[in-house]
N, C-alpha and C. Protein backbone atom coordinates (compact mmCIF):
# COMPACT_ATOMS: atom_id res chain seq x y z
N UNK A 1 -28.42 -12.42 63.23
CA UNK A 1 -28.03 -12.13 61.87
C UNK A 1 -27.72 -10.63 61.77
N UNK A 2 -26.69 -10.27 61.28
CA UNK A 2 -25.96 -8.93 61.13
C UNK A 2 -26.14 -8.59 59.41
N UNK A 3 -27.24 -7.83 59.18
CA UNK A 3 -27.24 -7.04 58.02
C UNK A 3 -26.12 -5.65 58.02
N UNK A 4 -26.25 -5.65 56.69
CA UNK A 4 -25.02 -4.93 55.95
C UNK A 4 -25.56 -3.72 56.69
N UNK A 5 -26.76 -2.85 56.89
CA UNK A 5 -26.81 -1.55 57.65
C UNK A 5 -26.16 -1.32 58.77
N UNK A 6 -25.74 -2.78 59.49
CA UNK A 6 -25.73 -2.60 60.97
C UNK A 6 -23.91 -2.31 61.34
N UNK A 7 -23.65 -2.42 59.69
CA UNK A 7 -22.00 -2.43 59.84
C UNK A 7 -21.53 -1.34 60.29
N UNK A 8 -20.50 -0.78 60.47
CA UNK A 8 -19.97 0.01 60.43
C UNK A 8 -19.14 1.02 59.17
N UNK A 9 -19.23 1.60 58.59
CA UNK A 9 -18.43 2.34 57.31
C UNK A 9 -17.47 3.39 58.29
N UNK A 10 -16.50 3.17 57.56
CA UNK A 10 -15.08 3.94 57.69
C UNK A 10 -15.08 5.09 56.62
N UNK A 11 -15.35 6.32 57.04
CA UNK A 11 -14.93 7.00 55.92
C UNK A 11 -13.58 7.30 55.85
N UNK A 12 -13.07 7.86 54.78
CA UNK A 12 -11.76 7.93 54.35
C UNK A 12 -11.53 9.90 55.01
N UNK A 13 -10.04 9.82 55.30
CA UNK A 13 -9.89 11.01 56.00
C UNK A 13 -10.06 11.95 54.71
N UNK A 14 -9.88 13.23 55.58
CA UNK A 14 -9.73 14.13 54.52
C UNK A 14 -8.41 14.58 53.58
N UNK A 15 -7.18 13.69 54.09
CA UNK A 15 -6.52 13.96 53.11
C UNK A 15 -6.31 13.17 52.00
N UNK A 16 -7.14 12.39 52.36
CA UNK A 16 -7.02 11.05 51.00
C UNK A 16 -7.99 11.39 50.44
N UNK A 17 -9.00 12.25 50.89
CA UNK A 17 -10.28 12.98 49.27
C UNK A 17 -9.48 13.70 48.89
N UNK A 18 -8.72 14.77 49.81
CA UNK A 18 -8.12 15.97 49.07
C UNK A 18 -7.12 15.37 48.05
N UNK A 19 -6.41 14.18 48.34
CA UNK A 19 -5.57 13.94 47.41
C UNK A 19 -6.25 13.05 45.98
N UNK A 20 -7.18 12.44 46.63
CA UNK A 20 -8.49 11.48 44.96
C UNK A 20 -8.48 12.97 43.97
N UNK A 21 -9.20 13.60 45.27
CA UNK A 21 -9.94 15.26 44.79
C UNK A 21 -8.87 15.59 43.47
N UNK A 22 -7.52 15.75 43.87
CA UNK A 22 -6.53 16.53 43.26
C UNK A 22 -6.19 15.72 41.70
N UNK A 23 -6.14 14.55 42.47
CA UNK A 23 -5.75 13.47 40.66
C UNK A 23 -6.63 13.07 40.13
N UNK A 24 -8.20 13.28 40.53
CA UNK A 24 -8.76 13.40 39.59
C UNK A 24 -9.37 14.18 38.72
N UNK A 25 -8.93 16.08 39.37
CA UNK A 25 -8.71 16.93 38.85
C UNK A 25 -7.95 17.03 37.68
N UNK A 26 -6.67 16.57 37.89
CA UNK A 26 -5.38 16.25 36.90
C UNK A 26 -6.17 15.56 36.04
N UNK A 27 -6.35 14.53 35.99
CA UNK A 27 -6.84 13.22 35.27
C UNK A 27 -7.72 14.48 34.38
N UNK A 28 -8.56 15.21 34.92
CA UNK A 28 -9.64 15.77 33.87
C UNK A 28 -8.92 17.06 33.16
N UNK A 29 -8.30 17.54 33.74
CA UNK A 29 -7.32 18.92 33.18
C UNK A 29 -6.26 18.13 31.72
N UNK A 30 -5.63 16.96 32.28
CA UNK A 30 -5.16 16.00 30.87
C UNK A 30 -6.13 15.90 29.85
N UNK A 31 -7.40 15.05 30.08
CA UNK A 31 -8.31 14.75 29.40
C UNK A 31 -8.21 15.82 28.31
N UNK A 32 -8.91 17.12 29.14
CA UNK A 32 -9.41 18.15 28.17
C UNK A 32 -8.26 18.28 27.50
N UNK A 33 -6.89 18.66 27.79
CA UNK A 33 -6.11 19.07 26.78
C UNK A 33 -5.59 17.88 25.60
N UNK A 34 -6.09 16.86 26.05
CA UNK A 34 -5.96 15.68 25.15
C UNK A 34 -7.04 16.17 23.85
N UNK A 35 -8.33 16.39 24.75
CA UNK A 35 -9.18 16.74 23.62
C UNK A 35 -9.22 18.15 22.33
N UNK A 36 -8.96 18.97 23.34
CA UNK A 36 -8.35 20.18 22.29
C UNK A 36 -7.70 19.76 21.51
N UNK A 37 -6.65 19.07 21.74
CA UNK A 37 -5.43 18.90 21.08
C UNK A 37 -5.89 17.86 19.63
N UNK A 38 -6.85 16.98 20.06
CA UNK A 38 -7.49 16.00 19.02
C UNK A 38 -8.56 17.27 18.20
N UNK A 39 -8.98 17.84 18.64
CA UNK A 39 -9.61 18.69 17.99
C UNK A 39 -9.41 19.86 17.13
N UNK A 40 -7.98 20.27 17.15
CA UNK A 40 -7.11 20.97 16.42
C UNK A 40 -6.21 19.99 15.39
N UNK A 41 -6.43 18.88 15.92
CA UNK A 41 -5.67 17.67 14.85
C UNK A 41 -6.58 17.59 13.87
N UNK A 42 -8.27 17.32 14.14
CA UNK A 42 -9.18 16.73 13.37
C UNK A 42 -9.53 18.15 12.39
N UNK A 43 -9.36 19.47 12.70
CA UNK A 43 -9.12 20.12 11.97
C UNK A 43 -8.27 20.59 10.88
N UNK A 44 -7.23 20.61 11.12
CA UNK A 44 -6.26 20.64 10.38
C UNK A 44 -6.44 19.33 9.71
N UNK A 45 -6.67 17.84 9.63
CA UNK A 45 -6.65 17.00 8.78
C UNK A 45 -8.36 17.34 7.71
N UNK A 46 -9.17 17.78 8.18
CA UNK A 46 -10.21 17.95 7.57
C UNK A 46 -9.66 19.36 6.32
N UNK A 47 -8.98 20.18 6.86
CA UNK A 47 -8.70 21.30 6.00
C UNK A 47 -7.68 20.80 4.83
N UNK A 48 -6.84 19.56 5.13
CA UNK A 48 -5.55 19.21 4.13
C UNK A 48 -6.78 18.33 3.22
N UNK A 49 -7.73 17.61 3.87
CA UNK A 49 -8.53 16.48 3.06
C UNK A 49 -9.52 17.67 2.19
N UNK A 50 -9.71 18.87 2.37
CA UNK A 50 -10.53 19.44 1.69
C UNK A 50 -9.58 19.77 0.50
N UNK A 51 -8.38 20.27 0.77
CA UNK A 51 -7.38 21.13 -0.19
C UNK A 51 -6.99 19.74 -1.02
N UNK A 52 -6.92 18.02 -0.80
CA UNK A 52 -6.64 17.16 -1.82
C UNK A 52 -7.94 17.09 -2.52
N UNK A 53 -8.96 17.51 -2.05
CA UNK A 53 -10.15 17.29 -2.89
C UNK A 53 -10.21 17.76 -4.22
N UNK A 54 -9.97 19.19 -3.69
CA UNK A 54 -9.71 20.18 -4.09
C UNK A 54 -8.99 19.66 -5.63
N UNK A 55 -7.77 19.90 -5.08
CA UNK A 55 -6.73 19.78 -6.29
C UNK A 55 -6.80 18.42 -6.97
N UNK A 56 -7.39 17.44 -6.30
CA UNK A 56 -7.78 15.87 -7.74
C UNK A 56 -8.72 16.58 -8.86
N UNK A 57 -9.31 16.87 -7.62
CA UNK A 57 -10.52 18.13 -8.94
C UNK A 57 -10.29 18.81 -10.34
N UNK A 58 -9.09 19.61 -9.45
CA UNK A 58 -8.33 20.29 -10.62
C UNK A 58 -7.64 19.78 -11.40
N UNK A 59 -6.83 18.47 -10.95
CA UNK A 59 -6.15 17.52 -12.25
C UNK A 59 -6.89 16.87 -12.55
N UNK A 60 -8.38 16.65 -12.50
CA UNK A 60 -9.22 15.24 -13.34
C UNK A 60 -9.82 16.66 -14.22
N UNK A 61 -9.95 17.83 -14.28
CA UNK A 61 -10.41 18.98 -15.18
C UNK A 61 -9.39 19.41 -15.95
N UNK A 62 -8.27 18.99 -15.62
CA UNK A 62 -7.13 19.42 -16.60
C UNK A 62 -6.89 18.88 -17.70
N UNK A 63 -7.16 17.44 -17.13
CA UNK A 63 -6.62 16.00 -18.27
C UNK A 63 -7.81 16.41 -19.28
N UNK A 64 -7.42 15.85 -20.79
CA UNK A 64 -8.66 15.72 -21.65
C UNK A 64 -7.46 14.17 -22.16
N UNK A 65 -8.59 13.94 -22.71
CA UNK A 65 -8.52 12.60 -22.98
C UNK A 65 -8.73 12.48 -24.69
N UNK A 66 -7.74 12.21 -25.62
CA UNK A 66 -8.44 12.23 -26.78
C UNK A 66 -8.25 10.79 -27.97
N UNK A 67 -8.47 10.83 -28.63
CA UNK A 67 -8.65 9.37 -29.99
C UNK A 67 -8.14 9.97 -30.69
N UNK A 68 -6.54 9.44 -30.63
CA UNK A 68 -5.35 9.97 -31.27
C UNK A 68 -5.34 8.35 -32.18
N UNK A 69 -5.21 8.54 -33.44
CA UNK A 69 -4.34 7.16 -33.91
C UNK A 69 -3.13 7.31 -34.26
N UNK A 70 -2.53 6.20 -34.49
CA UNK A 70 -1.14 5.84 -34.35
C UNK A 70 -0.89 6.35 -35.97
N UNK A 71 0.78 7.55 -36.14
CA UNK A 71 1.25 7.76 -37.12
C UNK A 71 1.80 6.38 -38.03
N UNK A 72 1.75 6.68 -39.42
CA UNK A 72 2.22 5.74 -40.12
C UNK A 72 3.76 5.15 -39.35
N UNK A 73 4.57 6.00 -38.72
CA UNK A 73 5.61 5.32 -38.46
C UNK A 73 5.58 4.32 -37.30
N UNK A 74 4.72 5.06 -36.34
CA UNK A 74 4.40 4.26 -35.03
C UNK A 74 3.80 2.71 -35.44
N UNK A 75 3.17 2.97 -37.00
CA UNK A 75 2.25 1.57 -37.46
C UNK A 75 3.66 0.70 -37.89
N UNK A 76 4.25 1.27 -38.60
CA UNK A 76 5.80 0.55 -39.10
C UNK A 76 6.20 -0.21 -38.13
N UNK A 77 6.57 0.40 -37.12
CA UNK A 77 7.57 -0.01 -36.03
C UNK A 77 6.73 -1.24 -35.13
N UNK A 78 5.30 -0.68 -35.31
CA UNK A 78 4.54 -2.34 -34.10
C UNK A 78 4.43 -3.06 -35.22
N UNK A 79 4.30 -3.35 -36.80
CA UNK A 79 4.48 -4.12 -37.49
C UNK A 79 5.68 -5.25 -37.68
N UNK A 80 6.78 -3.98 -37.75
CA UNK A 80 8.40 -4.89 -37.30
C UNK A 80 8.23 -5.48 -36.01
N UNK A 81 7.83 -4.83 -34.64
CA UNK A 81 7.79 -5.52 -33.64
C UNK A 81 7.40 -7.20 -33.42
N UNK A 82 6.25 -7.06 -34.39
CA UNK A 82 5.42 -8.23 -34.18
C UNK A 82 5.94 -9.49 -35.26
N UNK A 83 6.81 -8.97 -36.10
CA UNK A 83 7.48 -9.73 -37.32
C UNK A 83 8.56 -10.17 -36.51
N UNK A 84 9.28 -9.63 -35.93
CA UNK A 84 10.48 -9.46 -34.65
C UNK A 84 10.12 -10.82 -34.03
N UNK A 85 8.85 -10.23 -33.05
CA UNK A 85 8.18 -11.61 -32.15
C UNK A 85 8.31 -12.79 -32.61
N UNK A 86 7.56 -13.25 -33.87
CA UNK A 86 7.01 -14.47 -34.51
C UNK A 86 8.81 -14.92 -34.81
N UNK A 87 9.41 -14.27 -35.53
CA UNK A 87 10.96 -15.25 -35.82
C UNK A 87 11.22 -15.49 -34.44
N UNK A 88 11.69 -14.56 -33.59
CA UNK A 88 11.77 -15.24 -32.06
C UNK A 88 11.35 -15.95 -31.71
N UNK A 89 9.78 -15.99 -31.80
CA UNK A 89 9.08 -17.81 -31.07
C UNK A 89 9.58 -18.59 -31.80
N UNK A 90 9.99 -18.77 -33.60
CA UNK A 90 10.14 -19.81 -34.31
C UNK A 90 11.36 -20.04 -33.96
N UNK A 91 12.31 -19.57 -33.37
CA UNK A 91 13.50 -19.95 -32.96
C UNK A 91 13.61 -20.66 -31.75
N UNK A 92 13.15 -19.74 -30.81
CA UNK A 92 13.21 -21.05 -29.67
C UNK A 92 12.30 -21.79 -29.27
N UNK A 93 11.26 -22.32 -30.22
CA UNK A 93 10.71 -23.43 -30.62
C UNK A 93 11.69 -24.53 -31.11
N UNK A 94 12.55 -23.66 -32.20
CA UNK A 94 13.23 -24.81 -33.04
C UNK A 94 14.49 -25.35 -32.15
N UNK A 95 14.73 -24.44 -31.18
CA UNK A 95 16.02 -24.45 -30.06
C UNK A 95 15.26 -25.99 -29.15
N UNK A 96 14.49 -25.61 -28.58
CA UNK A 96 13.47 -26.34 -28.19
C UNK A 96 13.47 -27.90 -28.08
N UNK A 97 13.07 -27.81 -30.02
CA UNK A 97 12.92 -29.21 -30.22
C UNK A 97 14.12 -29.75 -30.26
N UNK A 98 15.10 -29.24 -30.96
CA UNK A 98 16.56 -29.39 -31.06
C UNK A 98 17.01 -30.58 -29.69
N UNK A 99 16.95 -29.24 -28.70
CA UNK A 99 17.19 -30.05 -27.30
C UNK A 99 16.71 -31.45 -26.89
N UNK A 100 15.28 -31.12 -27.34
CA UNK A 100 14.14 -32.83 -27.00
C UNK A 100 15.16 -34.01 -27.71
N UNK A 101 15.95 -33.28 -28.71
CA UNK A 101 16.36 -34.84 -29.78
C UNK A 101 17.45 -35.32 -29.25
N UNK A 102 17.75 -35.75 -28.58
CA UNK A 102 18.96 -35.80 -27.34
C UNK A 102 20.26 -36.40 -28.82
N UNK A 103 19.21 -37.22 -29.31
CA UNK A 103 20.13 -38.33 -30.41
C UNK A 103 21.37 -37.19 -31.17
N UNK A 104 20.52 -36.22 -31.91
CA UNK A 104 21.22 -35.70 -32.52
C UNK A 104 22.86 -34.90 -31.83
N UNK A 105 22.12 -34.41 -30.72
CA UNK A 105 23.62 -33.60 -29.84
C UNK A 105 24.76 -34.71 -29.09
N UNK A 106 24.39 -35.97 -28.84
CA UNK A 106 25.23 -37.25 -28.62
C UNK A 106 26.01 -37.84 -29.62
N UNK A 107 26.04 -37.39 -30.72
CA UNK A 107 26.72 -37.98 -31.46
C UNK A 107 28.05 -38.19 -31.35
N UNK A 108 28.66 -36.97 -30.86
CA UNK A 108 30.31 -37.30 -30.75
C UNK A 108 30.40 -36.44 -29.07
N UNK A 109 30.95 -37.45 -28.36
CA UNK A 109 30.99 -37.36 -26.91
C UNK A 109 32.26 -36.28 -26.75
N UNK A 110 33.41 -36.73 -27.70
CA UNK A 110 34.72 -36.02 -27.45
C UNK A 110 34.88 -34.73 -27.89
N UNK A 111 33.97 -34.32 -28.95
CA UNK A 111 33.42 -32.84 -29.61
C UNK A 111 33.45 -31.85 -28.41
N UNK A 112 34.42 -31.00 -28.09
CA UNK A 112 33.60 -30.01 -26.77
C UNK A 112 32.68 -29.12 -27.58
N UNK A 113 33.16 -28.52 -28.91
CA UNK A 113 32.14 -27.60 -29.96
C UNK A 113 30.74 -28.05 -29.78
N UNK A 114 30.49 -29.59 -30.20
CA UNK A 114 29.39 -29.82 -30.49
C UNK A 114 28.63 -30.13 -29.06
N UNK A 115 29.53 -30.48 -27.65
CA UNK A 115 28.71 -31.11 -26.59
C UNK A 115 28.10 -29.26 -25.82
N UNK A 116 29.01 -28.41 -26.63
CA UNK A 116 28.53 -27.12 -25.73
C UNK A 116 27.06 -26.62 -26.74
C-alpha cells in the first residue's frame, strides 16, 4: 500500500512562481486601486447626500403652511361649478335613458335626422 507521503511532489519551476508571483501582484495592485477609487466614490456620494439633506432642510423651513379660506369669489365659482355638474349628470342621465327606449328612436327608419 502506497500512502500519499510516499509520493512524489513536483514542484513548479521558478518561472512559473515568478510569473503566479507577478499576476498576483497585478491582481492586488488592481484590487487596491479598485478600492481607492470606491472610496473616493463613497465619499463624494456621502458629501452630495449630506448637501440634499441639507437643502430638504432648508425647503421644509421655508414652506409655512397656513388656513387661508376661500374668497367670496372663489366660493361663487365652486358653487357654479357644482350647479354646472348636477345639470350635466341630469343630462346624460336623460341621454341615457333616451337611448334604453329603443321604441322611441325606431320610429321612422327612413328619417336620417332622426336615425342620427
Amino acid at each position: 500500500m502506497i500512502s500519499d507521503d510516499d509520493t512524489p511532489k513536483v514542484l513548479p519551476s521558478t518561472n512559473k512562481l515568478t510569473t503566479e508571483v507577478d499576476a498576483l501582484s497585478d491582481a492586488l495592485l488592481s484590487q487596491d486601486r479598485l478600492l481607492k477609487h470606491a472610496a473616493r466614490e463613497r465619499k463624494e456620494y456621502k458629501e452630495r447626500l449630506e448637501q440634499a439633506l441639507k437643502d430638504l432642510e432648508l425647503a421644509r423651513s421655508s414652506v409655512t403652511v397656513t388656513e387661508e379660506t376661500e374668497c367670496d369669489t372663489c366660493a361663487i365659482h365652486m358653487s357654479s361649478l357644482v350647479t354646472l355638474q348636477n345639470k350635466y349628470g341630469t343630462l346624460l342621465d336623460e341621454h341615457d335613458e333616451l337611448k334604453a327606449r329603443s321604441v322611441l328612436l325606431g320610429v321612422c327608419k327612413s328619417c336620417s335626422g332622426l336615425q342620427s
